[in-house]
Protein backbone atom coordinates (compact mmCIF):
# COMPACT_ATOMS: atom_id res chain seq x y z
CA UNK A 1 8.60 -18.42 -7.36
CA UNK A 2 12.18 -17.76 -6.64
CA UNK A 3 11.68 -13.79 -6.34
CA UNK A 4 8.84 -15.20 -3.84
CA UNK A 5 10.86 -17.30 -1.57
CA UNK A 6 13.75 -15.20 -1.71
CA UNK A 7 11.88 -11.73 -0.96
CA UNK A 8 9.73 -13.88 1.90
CA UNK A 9 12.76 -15.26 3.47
CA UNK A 10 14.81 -11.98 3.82
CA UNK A 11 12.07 -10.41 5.92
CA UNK A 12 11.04 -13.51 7.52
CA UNK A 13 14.70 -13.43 8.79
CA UNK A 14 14.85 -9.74 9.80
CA UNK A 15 11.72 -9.00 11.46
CA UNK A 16 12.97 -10.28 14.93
CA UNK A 17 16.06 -8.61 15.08
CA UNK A 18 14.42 -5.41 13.81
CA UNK A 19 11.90 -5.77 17.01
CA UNK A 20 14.58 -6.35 19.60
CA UNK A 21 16.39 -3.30 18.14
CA UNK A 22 12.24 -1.50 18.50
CA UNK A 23 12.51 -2.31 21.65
CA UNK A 24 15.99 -1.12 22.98
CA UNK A 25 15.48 2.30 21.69
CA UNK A 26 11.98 2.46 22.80
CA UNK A 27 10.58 2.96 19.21
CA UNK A 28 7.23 1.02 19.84
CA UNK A 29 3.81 2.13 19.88
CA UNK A 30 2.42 1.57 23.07
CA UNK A 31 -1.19 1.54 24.39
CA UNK A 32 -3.27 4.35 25.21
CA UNK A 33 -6.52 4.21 26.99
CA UNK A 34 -7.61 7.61 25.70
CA UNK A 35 -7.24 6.46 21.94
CA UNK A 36 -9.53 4.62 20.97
CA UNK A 37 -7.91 3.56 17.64
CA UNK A 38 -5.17 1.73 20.40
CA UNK A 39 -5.95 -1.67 20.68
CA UNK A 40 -3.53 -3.44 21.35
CA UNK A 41 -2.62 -3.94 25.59
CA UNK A 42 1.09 -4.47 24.85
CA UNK A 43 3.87 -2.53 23.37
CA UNK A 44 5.06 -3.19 20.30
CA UNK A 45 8.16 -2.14 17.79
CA UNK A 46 7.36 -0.59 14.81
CA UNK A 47 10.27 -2.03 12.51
CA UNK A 48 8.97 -3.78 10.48
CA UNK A 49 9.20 -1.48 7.49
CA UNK A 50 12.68 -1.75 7.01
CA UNK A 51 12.92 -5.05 7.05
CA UNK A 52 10.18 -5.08 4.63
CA UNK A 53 11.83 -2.36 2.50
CA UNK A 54 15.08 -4.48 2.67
CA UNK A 55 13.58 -7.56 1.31
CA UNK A 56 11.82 -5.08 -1.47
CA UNK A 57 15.09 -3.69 -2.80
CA UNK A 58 17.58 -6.32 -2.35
CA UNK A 59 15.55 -8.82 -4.71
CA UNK A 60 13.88 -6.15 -7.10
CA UNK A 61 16.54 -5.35 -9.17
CA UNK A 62 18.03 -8.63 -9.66
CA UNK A 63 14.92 -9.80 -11.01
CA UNK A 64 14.13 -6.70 -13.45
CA UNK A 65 17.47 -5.58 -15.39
CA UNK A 66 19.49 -4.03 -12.47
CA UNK A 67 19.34 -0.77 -11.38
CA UNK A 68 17.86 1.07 -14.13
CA UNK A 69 16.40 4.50 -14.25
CA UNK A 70 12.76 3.24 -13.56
CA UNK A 71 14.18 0.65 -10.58
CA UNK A 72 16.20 3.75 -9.20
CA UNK A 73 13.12 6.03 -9.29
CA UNK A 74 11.01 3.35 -7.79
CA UNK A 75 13.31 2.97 -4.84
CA UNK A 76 13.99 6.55 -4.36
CA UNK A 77 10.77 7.03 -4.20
CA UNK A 78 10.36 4.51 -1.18
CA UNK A 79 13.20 5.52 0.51
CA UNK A 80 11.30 9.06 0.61
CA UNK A 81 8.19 7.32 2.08
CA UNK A 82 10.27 5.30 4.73
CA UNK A 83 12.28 8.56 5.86
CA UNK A 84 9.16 10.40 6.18
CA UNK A 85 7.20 7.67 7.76
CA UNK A 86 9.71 7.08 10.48
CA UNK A 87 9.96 10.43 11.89
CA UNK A 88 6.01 10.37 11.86
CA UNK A 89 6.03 6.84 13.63
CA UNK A 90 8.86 8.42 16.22
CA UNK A 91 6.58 11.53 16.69
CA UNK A 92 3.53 8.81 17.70
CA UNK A 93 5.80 6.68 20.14
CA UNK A 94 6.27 10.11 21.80
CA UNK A 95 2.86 11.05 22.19
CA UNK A 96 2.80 13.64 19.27
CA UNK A 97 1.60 14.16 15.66
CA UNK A 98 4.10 14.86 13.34
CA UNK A 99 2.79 17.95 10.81
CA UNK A 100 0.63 16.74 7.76
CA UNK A 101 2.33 19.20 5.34
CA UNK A 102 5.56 17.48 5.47
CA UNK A 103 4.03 14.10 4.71
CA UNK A 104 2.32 15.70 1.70
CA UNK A 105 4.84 17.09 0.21
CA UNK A 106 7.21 14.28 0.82
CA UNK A 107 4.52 11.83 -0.55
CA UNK A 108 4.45 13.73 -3.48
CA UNK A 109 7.65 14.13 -4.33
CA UNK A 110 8.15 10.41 -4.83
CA UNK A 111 5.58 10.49 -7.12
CA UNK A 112 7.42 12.77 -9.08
CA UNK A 113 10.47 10.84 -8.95
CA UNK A 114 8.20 8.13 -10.50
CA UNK A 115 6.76 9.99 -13.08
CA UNK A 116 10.28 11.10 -14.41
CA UNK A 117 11.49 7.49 -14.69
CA UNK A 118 8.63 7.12 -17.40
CA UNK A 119 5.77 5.38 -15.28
CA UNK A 120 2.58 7.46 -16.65
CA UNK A 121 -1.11 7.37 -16.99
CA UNK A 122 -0.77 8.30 -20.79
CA UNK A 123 -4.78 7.31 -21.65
CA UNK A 124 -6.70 4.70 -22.80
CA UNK A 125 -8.52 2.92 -25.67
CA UNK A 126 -11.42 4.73 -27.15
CA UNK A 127 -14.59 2.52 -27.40
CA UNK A 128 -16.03 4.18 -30.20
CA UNK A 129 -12.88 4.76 -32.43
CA UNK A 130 -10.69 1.65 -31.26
CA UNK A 131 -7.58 4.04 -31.18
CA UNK A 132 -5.41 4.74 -28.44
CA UNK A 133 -6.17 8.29 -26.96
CA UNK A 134 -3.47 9.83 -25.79
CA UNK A 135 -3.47 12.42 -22.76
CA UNK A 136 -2.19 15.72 -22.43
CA UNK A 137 1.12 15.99 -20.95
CA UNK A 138 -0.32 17.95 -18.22
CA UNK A 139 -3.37 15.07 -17.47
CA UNK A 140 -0.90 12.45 -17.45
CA UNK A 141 0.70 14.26 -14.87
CA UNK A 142 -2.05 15.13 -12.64
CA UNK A 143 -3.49 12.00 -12.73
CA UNK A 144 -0.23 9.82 -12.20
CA UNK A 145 0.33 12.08 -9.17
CA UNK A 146 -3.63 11.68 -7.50
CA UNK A 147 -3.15 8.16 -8.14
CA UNK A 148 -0.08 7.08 -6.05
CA UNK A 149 -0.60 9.60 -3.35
CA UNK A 150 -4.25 8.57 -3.08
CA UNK A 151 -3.29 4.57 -2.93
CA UNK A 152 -0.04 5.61 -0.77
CA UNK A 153 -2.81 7.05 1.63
CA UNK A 154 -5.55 4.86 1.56
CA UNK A 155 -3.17 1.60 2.24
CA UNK A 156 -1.87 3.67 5.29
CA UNK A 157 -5.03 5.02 6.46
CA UNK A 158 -6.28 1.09 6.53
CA UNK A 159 -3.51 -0.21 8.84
CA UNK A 160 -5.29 0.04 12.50
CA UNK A 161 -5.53 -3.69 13.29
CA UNK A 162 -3.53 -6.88 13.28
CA UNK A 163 -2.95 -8.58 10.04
CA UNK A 164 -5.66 -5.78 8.19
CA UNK A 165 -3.23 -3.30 6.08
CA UNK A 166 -1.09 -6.39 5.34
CA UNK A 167 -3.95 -8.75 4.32
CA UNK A 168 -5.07 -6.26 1.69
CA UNK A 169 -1.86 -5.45 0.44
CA UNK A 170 -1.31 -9.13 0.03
CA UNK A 171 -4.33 -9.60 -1.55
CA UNK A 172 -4.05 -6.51 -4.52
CA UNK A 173 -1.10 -7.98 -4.86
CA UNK A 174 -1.84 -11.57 -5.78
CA UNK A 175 -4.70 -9.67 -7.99
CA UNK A 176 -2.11 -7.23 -9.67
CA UNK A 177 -0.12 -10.34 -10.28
CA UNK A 178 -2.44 -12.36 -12.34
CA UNK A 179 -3.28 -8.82 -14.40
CA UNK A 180 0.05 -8.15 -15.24
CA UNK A 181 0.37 -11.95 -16.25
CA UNK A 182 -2.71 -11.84 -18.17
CA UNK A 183 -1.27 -8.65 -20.00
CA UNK A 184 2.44 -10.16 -20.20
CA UNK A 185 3.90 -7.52 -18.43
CA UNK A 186 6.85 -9.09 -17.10
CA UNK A 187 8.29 -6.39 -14.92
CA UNK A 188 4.90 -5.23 -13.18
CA UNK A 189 4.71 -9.21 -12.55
CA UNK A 190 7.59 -9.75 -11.21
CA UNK A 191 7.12 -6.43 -8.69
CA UNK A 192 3.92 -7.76 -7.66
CA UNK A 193 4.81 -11.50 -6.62
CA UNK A 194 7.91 -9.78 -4.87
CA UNK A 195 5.60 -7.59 -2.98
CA UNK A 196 3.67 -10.23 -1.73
CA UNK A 197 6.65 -11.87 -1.21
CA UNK A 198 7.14 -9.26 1.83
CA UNK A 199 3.83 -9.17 2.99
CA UNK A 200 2.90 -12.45 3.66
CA UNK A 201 6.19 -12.63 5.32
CA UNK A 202 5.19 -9.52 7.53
CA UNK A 203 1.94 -10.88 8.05
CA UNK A 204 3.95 -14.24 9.81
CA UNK A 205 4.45 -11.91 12.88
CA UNK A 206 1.69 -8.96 12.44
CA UNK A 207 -1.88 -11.41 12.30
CA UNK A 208 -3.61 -11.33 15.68
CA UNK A 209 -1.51 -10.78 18.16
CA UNK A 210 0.69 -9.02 16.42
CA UNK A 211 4.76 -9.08 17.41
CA UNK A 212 5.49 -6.04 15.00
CA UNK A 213 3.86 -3.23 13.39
CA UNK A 214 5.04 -1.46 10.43
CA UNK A 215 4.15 1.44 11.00
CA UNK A 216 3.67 4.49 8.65
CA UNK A 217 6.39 4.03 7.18
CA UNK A 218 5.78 0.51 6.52
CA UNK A 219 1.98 1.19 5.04
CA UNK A 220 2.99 4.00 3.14
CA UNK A 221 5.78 2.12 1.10
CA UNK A 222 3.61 -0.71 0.68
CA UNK A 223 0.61 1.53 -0.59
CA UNK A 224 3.31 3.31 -3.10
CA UNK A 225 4.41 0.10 -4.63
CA UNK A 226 0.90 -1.04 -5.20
CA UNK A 227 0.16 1.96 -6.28
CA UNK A 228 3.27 2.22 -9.08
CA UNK A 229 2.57 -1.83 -10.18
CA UNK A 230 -0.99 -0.82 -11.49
CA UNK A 231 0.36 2.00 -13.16
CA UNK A 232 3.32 -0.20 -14.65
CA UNK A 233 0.87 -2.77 -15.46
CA UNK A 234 -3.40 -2.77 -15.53
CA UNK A 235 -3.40 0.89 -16.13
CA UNK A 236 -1.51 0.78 -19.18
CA UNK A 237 -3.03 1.08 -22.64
CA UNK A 238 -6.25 0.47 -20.55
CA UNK A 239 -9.66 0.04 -22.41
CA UNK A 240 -12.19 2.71 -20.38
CA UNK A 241 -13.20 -0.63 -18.69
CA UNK A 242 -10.55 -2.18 -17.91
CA UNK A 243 -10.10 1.16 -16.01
CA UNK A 244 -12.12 -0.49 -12.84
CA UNK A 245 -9.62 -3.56 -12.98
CA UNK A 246 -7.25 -2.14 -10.65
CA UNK A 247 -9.61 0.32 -8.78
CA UNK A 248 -11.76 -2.85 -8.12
CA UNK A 249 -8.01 -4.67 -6.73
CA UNK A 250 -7.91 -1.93 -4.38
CA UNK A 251 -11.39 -1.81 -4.10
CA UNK A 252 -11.84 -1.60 0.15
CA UNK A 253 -9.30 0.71 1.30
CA UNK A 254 -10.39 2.90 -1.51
CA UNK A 255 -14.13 2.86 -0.91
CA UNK A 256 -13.56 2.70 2.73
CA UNK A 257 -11.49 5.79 2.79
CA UNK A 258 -13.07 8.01 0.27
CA UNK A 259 -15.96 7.88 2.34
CA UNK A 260 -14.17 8.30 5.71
CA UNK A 261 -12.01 11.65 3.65
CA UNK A 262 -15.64 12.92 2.35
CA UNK A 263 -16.97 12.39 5.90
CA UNK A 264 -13.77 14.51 7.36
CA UNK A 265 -14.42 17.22 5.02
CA UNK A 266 -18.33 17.50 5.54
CA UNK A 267 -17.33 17.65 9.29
CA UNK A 268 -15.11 19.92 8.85
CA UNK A 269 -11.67 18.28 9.89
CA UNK A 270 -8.80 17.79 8.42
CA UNK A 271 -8.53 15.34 6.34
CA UNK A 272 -5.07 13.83 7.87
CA UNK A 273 -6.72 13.80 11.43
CA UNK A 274 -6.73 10.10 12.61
CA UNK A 275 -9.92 9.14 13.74
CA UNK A 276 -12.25 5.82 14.37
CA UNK A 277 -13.93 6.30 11.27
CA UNK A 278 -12.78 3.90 8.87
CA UNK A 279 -14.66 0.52 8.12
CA UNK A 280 -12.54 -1.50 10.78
CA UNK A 281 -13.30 0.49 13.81
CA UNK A 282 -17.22 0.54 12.52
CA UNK A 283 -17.10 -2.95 12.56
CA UNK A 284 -15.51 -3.12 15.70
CA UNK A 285 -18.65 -0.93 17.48
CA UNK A 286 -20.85 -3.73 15.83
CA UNK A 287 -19.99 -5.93 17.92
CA UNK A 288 -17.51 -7.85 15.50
CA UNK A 289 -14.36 -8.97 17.37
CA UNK A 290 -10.70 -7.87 15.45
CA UNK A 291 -10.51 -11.12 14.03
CA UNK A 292 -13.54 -11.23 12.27
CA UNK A 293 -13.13 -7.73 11.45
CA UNK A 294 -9.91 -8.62 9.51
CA UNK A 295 -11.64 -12.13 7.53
CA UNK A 296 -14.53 -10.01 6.57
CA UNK A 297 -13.15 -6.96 5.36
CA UNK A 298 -10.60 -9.15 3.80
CA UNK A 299 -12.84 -11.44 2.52
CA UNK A 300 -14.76 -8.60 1.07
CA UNK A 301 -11.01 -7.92 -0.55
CA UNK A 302 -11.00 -10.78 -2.43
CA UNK A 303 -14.73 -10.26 -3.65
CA UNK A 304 -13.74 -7.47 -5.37
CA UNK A 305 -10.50 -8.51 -6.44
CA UNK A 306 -11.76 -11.70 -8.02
CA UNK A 307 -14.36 -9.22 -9.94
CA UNK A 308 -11.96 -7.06 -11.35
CA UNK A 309 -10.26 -10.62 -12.76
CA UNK A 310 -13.68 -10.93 -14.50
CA UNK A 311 -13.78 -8.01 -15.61
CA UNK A 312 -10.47 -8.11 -17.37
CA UNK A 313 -11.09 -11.75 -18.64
CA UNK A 314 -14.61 -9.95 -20.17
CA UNK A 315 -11.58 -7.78 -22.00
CA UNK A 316 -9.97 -10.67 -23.58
């Protein structure tokens, strides 16, 4: 609770500032008539991530062990994201995409970093033997890397209305939470109610109308940390299963981007080309307004999340 209030009330605090800086050096994202992923009619800072970030790292390590090699990794690895996101969000304010290449590799490189520090996929439980099966060195690797770029990207692929991105990180969160309780896995616990933490503080200014944005950079780092708690936590020493808990947490960016990247790729574009194609904007062409667009896809969140809860309790 303390990690909570403490890691809520440092960006509760900053946000505003953060904005009025947004604004002073013109680093919002302002409308465009000829996008039709811009909504919004006002512009808007996109600062949010650091103040976010801030209230990440300041009360992480003081609640797992200091600065360790993992906690060092962990924030390395999202000071990568936030560097890399920011020069993409400055290259939007101006009108311009920023290179995909750059992201990739930058994206993956923090990954790395994790994977040194000792967070891995090593394997899971065989059903039919009951023993532990261990991965190859190389699998582990290959499959710790897909994972945190591919929840890094989904996470930031999903933040294209007010309150959306947020409100499913929030929600994983709370779900990764009671797994890693459920598990006794302290640490991954203690990252996940410290991520929400910032979120729900973020969401204070970013639900319908939104004040602030966060940006890529924001997304990105939020994605990563999810992304590295389910690895720390329902991922290991998984039963093939138990697998589906976190997948399940994560369940609508995933599915909702999966099919928008399969769609790209049938189509023929790129597969970092922003489009209108995710379940939001669908929605939106429904006839749904952005605020039901946000409670039902979130709602649909918690659907899912409370199943993979199920599914771990059928583990137990």
């Amino acid at each position: 609770m303390l990690a909570f209030l403490l890691s809520f009330g440092i960006v509760y605090v900053l946000i505003p500032p953060f904005g009025r800086w947004g604004f002073r050096i013109d680093f919002v994202d302002k409308p465009r008539k000829d996008v039709e992923r811009k909504i919004h009619r006002e512009p808007i800072p996109l600062t949010a991530s650091y103040a976010i970030f801030i209230g990440f790292a300041a009360i992480y390590p003081l609640f797992t062990g200091g600065f360790t090699k993992t906690t060092l990794a962990i924030l390395g690895g999202s000071l990568l994201l936030l560097a890399i996101g920011t020069v993409d969000d400055w290259y939007k304010t101006r009108g311009k995409d920023f290179p995909a290449l750059p992201k990739l590799l930058v994206q993956v490189s923090a990954a790395v970093l994790v994977y040194t520090s000792g967070i891995v996929f090593e394997g899971f439980y065989n059903p039919l033997t009951g023993e532990f099966q261990v991965l190859p060195a190389w699998l582990q690797f290959v499959l710790t890397i897909m994972w945190l770029f591919g929840v890094t990207t989904v996470i930031n692929f999903s933040d294209g209305m007010d309150g959306l991105a947020g409100g499913l990180a929030g929600i994983s969160g709370v779900t990764l939470f009671v797994v890693a309780l459920a598990k006794g896995q302290g640490s991954s616990a203690m990252m996940a109610i410290i991520l929400v933490g910032v979120t729900v503080a973020y969401l204070r200014y970013n639900k319908p109308p939104a004040k602030v944005f966060m940006g890529d950079a924001g997304a990105t780092f939020l994605g990563f940390i999810l992304g590295v708690i389910a690895l720390d936590g329902a991922f290991k020493q998984a039963t093939i299963l138990s697998l589906f808990v976190p997948v399940l947490a994560l369940g609508v960016p995933i599915f909702d981007n999966l099919f928008v990247v399969v769609k790209r790729f049938l189509q023929g574009k790129p597969i970092y080309q922003a489009d209108a194609g995710q379940a939001h904007y669908r929605l939106l062409r429904m006839g749904l307004n952005p605020k039901q667009v946000v409670a039902f896809l979130c709602l649909l969140s918690v659907c899912l999340s409370l199943s993979s809860i199920i599914l771990l309790l059928l583990q137990t």
